[in-house]
PDB file of N, CA and C in Angstrom:
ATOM      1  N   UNK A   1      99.074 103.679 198.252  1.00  0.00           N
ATOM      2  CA  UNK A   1      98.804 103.317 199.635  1.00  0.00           C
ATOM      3  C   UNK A   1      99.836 103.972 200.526  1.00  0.00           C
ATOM      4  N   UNK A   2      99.321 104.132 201.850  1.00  0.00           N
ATOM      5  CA  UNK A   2     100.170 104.993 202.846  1.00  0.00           C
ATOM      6  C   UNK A   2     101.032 104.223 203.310  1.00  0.00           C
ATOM      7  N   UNK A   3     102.480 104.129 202.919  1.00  0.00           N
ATOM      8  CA  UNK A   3     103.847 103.624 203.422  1.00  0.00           C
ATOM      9  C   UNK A   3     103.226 102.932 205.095  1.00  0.00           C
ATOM     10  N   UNK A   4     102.741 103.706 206.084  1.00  0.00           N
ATOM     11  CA  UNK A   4     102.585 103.664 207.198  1.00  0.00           C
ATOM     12  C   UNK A   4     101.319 102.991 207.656  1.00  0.00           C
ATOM     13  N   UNK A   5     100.234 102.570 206.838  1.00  0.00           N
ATOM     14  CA  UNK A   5      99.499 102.016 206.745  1.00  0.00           C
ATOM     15  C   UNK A   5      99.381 100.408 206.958  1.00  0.00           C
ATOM     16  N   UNK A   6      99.226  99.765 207.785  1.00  0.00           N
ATOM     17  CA  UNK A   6      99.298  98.189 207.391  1.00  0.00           C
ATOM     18  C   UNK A   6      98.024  97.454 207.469  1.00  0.00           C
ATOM     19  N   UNK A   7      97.913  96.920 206.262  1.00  0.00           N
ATOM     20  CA  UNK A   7      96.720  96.135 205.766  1.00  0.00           C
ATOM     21  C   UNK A   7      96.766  94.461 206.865  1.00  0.00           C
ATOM     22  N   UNK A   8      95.468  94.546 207.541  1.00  0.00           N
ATOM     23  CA  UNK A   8      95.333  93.382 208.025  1.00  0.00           C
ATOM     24  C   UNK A   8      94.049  92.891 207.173  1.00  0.00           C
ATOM     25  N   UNK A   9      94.651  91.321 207.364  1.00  0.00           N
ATOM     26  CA  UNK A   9      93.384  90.080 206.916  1.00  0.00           C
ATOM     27  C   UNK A   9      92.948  89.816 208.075  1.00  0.00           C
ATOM     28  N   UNK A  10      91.387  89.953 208.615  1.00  0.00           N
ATOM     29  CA  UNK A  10      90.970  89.268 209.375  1.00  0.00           C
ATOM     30  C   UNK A  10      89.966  88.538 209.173  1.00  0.00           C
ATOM     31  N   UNK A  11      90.682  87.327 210.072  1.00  0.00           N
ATOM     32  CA  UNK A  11      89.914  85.495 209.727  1.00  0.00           C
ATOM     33  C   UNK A  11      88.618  85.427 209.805  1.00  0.00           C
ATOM     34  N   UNK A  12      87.733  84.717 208.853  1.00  0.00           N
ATOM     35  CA  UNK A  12      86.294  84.467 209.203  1.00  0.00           C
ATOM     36  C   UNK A  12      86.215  83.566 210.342  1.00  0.00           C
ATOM     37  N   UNK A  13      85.297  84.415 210.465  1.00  0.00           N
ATOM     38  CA  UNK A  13      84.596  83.209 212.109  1.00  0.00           C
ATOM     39  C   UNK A  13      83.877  82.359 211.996  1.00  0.00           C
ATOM     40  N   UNK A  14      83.913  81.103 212.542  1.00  0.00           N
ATOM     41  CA  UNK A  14      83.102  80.021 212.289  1.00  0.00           C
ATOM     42  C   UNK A  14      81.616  79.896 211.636  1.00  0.00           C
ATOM     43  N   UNK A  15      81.260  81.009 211.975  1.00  0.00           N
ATOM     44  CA  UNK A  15      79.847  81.403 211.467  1.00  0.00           C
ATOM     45  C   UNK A  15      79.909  81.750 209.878  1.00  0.00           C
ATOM     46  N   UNK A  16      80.477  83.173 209.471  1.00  0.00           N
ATOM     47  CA  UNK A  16      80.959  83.665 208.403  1.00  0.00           C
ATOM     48  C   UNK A  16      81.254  82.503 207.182  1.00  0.00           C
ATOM     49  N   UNK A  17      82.237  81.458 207.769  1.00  0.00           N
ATOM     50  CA  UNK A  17      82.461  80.669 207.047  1.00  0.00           C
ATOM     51  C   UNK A  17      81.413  79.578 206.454  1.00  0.00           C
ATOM     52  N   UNK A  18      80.902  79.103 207.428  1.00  0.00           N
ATOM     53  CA  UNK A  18      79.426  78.397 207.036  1.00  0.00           C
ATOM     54  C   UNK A  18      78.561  79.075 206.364  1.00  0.00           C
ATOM     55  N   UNK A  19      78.621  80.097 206.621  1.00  0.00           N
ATOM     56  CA  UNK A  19      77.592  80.793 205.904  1.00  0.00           C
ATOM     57  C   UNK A  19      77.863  81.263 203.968  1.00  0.00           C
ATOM     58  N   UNK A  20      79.185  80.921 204.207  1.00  0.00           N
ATOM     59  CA  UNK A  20      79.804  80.975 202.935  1.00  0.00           C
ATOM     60  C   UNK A  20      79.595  79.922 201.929  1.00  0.00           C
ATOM     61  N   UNK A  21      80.103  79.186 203.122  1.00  0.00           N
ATOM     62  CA  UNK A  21      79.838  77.474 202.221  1.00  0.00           C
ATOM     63  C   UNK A  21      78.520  76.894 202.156  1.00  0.00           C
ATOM     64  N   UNK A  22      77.883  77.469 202.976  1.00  0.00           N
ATOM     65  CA  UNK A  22      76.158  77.513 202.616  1.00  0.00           C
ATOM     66  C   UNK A  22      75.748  77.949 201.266  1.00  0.00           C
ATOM     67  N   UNK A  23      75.518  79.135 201.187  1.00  0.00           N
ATOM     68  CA  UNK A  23      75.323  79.873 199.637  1.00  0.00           C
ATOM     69  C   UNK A  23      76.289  79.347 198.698  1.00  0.00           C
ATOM     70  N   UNK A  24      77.897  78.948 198.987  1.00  0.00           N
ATOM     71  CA  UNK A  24      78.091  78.288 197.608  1.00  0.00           C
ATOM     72  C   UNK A  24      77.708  77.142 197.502  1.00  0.00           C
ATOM     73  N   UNK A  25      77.003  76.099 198.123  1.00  0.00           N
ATOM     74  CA  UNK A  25      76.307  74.698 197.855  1.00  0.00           C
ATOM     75  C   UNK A  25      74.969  75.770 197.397  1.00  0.00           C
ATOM     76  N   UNK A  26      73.996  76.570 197.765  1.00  0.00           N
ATOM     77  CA  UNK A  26      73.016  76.437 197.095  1.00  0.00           C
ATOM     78  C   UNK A  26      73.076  77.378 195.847  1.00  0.00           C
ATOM     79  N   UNK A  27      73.965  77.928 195.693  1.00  0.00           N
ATOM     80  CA  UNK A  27      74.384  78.889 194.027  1.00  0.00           C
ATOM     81  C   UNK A  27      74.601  77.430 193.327  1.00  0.00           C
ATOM     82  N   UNK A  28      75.628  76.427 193.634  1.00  0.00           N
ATOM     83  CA  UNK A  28      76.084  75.469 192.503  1.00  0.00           C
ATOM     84  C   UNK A  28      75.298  74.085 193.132  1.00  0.00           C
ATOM     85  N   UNK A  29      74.214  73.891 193.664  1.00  0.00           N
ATOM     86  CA  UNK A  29      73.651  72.599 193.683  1.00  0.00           C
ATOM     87  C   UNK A  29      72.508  72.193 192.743  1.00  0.00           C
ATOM     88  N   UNK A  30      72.471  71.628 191.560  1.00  0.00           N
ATOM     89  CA  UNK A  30      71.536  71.304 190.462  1.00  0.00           C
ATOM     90  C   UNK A  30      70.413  71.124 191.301  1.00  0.00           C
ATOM     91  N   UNK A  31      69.985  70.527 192.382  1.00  0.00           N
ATOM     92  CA  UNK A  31      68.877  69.981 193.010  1.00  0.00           C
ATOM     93  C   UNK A  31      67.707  71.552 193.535  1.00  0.00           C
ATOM     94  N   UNK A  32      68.932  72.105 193.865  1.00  0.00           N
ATOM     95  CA  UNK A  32      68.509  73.756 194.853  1.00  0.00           C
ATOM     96  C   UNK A  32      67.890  74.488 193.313  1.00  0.00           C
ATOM     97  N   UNK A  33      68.440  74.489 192.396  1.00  0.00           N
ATOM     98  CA  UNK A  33      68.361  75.061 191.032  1.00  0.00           C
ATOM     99  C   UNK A  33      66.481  74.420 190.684  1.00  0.00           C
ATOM    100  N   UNK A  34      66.769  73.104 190.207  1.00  0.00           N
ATOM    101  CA  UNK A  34      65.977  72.648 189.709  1.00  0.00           C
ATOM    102  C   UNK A  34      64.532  72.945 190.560  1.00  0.00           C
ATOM    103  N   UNK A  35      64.501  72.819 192.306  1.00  0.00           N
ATOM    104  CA  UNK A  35      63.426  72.837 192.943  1.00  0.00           C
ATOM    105  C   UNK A  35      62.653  74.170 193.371  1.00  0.00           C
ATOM    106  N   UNK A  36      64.283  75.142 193.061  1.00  0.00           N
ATOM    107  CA  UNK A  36      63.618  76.332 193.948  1.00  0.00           C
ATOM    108  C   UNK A  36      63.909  77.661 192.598  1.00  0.00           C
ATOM    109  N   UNK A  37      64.188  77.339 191.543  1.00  0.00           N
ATOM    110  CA  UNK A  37      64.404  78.257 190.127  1.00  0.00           C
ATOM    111  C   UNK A  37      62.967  79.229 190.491  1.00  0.00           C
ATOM    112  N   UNK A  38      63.594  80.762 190.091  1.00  0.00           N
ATOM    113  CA  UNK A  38      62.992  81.821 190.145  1.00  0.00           C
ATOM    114  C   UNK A  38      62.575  82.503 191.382  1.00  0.00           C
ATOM    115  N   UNK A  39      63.356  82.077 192.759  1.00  0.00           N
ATOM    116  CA  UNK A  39      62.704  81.703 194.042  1.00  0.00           C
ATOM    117  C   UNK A  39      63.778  82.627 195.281  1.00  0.00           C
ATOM    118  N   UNK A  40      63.438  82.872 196.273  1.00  0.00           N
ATOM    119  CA  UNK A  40      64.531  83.577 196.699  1.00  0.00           C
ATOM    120  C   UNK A  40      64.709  82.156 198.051  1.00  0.00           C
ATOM    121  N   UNK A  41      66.232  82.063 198.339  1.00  0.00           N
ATOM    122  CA  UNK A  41      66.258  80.384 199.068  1.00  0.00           C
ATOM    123  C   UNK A  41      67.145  81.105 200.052  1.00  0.00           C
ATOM    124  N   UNK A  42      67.117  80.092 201.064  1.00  0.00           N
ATOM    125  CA  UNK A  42      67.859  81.010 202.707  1.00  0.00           C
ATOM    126  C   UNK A  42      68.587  79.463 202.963  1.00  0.00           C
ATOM    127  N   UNK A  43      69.609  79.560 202.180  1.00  0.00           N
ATOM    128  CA  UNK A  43      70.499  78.315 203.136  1.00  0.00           C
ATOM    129  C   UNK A  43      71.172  78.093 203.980  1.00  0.00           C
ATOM    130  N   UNK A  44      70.800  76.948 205.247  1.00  0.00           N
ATOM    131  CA  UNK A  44      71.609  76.789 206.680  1.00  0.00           C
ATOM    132  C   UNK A  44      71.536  75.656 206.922  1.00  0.00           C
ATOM    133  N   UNK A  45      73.037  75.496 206.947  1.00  0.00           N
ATOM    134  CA  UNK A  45      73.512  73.940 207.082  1.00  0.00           C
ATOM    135  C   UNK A  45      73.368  73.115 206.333  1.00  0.00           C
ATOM    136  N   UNK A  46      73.728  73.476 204.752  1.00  0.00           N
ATOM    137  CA  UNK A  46      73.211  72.621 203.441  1.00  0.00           C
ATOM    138  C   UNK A  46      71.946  72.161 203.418  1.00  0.00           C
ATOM    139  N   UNK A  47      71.093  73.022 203.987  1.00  0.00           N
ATOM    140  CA  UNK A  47      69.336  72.516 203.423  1.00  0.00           C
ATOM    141  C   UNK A  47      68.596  73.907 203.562  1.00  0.00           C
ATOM    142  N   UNK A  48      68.086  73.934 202.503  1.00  0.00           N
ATOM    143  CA  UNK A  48      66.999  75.260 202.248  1.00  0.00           C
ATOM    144  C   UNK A  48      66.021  75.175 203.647  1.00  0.00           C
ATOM    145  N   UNK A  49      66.539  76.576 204.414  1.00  0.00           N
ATOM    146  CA  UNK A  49      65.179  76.540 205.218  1.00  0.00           C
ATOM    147  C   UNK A  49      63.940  77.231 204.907  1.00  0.00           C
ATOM    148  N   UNK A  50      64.264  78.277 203.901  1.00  0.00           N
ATOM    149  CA  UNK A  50      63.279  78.916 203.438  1.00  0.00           C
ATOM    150  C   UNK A  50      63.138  79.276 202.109  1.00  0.00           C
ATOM    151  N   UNK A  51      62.102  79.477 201.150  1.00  0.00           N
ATOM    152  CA  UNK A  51      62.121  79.866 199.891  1.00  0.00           C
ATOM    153  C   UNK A  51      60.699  80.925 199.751  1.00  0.00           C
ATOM    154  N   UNK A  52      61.043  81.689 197.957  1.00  0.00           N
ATOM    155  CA  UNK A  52      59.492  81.917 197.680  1.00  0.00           C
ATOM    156  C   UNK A  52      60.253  83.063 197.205  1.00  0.00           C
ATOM    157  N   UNK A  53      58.804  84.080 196.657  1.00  0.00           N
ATOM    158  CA  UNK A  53      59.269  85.118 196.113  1.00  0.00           C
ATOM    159  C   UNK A  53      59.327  86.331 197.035  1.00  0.00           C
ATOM    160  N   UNK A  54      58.588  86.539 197.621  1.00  0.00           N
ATOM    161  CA  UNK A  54      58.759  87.484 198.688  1.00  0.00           C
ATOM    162  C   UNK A  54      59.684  87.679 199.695  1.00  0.00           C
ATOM    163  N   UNK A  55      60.640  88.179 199.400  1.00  0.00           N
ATOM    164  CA  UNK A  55      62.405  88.383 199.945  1.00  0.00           C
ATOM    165  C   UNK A  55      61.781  88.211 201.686  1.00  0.00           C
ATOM    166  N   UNK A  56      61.082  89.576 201.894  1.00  0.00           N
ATOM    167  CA  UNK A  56      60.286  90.045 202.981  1.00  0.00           C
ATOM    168  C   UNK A  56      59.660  88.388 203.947  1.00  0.00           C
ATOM    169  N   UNK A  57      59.295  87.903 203.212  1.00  0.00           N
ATOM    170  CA  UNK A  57      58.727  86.893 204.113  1.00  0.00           C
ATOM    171  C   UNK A  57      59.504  85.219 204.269  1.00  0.00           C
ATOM    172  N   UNK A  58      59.925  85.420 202.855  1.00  0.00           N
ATOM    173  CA  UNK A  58      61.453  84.503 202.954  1.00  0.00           C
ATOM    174  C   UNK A  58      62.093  84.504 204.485  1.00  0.00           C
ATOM    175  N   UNK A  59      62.686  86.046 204.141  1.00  0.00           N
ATOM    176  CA  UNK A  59      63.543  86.281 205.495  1.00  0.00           C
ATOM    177  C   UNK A  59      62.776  85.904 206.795  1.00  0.00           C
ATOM    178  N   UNK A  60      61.529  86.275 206.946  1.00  0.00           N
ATOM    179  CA  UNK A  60      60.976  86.159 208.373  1.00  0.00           C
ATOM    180  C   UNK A  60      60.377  84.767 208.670  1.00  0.00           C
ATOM    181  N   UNK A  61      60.482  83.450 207.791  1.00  0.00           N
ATOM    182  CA  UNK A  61      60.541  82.986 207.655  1.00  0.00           C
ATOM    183  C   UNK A  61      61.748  81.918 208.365  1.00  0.00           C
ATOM    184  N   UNK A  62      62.932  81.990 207.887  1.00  0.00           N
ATOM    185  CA  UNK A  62      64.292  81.648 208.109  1.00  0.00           C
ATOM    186  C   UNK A  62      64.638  82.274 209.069  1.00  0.00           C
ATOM    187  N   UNK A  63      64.252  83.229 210.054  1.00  0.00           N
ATOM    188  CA  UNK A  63      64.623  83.998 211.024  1.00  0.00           C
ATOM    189  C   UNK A  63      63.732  83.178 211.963  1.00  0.00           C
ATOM    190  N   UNK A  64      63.090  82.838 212.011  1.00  0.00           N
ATOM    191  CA  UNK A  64      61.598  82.243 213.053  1.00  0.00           C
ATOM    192  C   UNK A  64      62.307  81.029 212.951  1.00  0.00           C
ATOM    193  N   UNK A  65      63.038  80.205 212.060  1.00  0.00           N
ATOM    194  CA  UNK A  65      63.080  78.367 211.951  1.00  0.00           C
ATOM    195  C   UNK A  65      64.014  77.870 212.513  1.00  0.00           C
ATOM    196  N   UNK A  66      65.645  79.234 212.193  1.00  0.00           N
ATOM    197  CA  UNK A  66      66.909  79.112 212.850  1.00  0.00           C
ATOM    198  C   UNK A  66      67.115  80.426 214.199  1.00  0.00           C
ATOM    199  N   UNK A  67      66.076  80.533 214.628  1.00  0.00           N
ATOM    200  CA  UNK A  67      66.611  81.545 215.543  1.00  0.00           C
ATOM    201  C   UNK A  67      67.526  82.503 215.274  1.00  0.00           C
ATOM    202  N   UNK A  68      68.076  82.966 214.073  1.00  0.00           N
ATOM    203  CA  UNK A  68      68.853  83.714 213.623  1.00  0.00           C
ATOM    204  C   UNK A  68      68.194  85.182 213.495  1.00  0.00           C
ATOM    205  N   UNK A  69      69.056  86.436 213.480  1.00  0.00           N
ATOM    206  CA  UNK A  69      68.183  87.222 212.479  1.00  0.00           C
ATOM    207  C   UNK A  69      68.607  87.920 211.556  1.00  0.00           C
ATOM    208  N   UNK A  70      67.778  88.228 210.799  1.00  0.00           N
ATOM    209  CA  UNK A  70      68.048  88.516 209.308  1.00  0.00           C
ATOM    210  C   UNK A  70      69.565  89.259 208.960  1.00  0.00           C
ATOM    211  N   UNK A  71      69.932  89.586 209.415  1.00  0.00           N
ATOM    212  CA  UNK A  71      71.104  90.084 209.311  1.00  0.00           C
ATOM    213  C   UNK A  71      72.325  88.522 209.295  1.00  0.00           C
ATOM    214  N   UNK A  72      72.659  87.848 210.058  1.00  0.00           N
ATOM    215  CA  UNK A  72      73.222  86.642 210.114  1.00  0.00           C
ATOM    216  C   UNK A  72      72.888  85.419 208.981  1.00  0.00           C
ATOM    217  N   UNK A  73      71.703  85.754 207.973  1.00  0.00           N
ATOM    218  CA  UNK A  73      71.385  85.163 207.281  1.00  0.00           C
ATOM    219  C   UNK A  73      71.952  85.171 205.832  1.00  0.00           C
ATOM    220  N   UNK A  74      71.866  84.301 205.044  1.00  0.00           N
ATOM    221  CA  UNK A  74      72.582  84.202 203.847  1.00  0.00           C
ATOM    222  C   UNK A  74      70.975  84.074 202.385  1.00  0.00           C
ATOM    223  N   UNK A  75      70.976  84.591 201.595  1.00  0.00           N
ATOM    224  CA  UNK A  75      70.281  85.024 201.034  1.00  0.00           C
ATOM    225  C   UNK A  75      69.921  84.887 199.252  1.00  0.00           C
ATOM    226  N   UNK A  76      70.218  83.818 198.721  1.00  0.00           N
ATOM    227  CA  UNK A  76      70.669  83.926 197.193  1.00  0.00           C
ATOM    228  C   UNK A  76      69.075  83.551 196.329  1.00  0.00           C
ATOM    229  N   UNK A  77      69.480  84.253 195.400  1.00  0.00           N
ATOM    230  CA  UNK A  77      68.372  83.918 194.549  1.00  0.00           C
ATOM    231  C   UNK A  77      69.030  83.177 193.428  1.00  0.00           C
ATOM    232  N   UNK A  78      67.504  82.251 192.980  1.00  0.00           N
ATOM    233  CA  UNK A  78      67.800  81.133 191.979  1.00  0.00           C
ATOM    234  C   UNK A  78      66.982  81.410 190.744  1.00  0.00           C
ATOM    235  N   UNK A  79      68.236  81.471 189.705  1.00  0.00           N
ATOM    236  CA  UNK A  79      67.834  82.536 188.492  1.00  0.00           C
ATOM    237  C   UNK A  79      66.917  81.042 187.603  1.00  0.00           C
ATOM    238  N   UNK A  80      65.686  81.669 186.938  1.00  0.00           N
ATOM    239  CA  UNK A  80      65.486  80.466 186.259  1.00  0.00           C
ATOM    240  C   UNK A  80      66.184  79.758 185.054  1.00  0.00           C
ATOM    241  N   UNK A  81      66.185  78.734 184.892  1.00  0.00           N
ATOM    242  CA  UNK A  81      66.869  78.239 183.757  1.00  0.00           C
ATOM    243  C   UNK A  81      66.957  79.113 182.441  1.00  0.00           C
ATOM    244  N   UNK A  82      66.058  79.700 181.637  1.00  0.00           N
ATOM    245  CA  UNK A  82      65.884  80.447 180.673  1.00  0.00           C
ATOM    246  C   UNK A  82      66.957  82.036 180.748  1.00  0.00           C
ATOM    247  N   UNK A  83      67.067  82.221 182.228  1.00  0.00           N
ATOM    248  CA  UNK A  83      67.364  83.822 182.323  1.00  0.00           C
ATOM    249  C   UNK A  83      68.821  83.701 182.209  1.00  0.00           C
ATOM    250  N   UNK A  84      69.337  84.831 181.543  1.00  0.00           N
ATOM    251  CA  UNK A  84      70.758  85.718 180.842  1.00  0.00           C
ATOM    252  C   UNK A  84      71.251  85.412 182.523  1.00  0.00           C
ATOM    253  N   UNK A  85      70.851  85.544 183.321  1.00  0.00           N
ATOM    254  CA  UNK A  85      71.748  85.287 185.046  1.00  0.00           C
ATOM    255  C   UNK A  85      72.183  83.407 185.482  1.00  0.00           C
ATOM    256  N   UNK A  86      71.560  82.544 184.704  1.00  0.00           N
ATOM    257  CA  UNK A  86      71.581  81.564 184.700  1.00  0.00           C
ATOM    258  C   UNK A  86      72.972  80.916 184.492  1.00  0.00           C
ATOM    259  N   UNK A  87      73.812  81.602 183.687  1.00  0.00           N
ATOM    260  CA  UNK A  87      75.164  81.295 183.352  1.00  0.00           C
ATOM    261  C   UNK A  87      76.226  82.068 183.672  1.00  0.00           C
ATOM    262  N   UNK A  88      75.756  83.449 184.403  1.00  0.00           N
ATOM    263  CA  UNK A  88      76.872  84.514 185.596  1.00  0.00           C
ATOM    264  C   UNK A  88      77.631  83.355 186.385  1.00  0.00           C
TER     265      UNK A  88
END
């Protein structure tokens, strides 16, 4: 690294952060697992606003419910119980 170089941390923004702690409640919530397994889920504000398989309509979906758009959105898929991704 360049002697002259200085590495800044910059803070998440209120948003960023929710949106963090969004997807990690629906990656580790048994309930999100169990209801929405194999499914692509859009979480805001600890409750699934959107699911299904079609990423495409997922998103436009969750973009229409929270006024958000897809870009500001958080996005995880829920591996089914059986699949080798189930225990990543």
């Amino acid at each position: 690294m360049n002697a002259n170089k200085v590495s800044r941390c910059v803070p998440m923004t209120h948003d960023e952060i929710q949106r963090s702690l969004d997807a990690d409640w629906a990656k580790s919530d048994p309930e999100v697992e169990r209801q929405f397994a194999g499914q692509w889920v859009v979480p805001f504000e600890r409750r699934i606003v959107a699911h299904g398989i079609d990423l495409a309509k997922v998103l436009q979906e969750a973009e229409r419910l929270t006024f958000l758009p897809q870009k500001r959105l958080v996005v995880c898929g829920v591996p089914l119980p059986d699949s080798w991704l189930a225990d990543a």
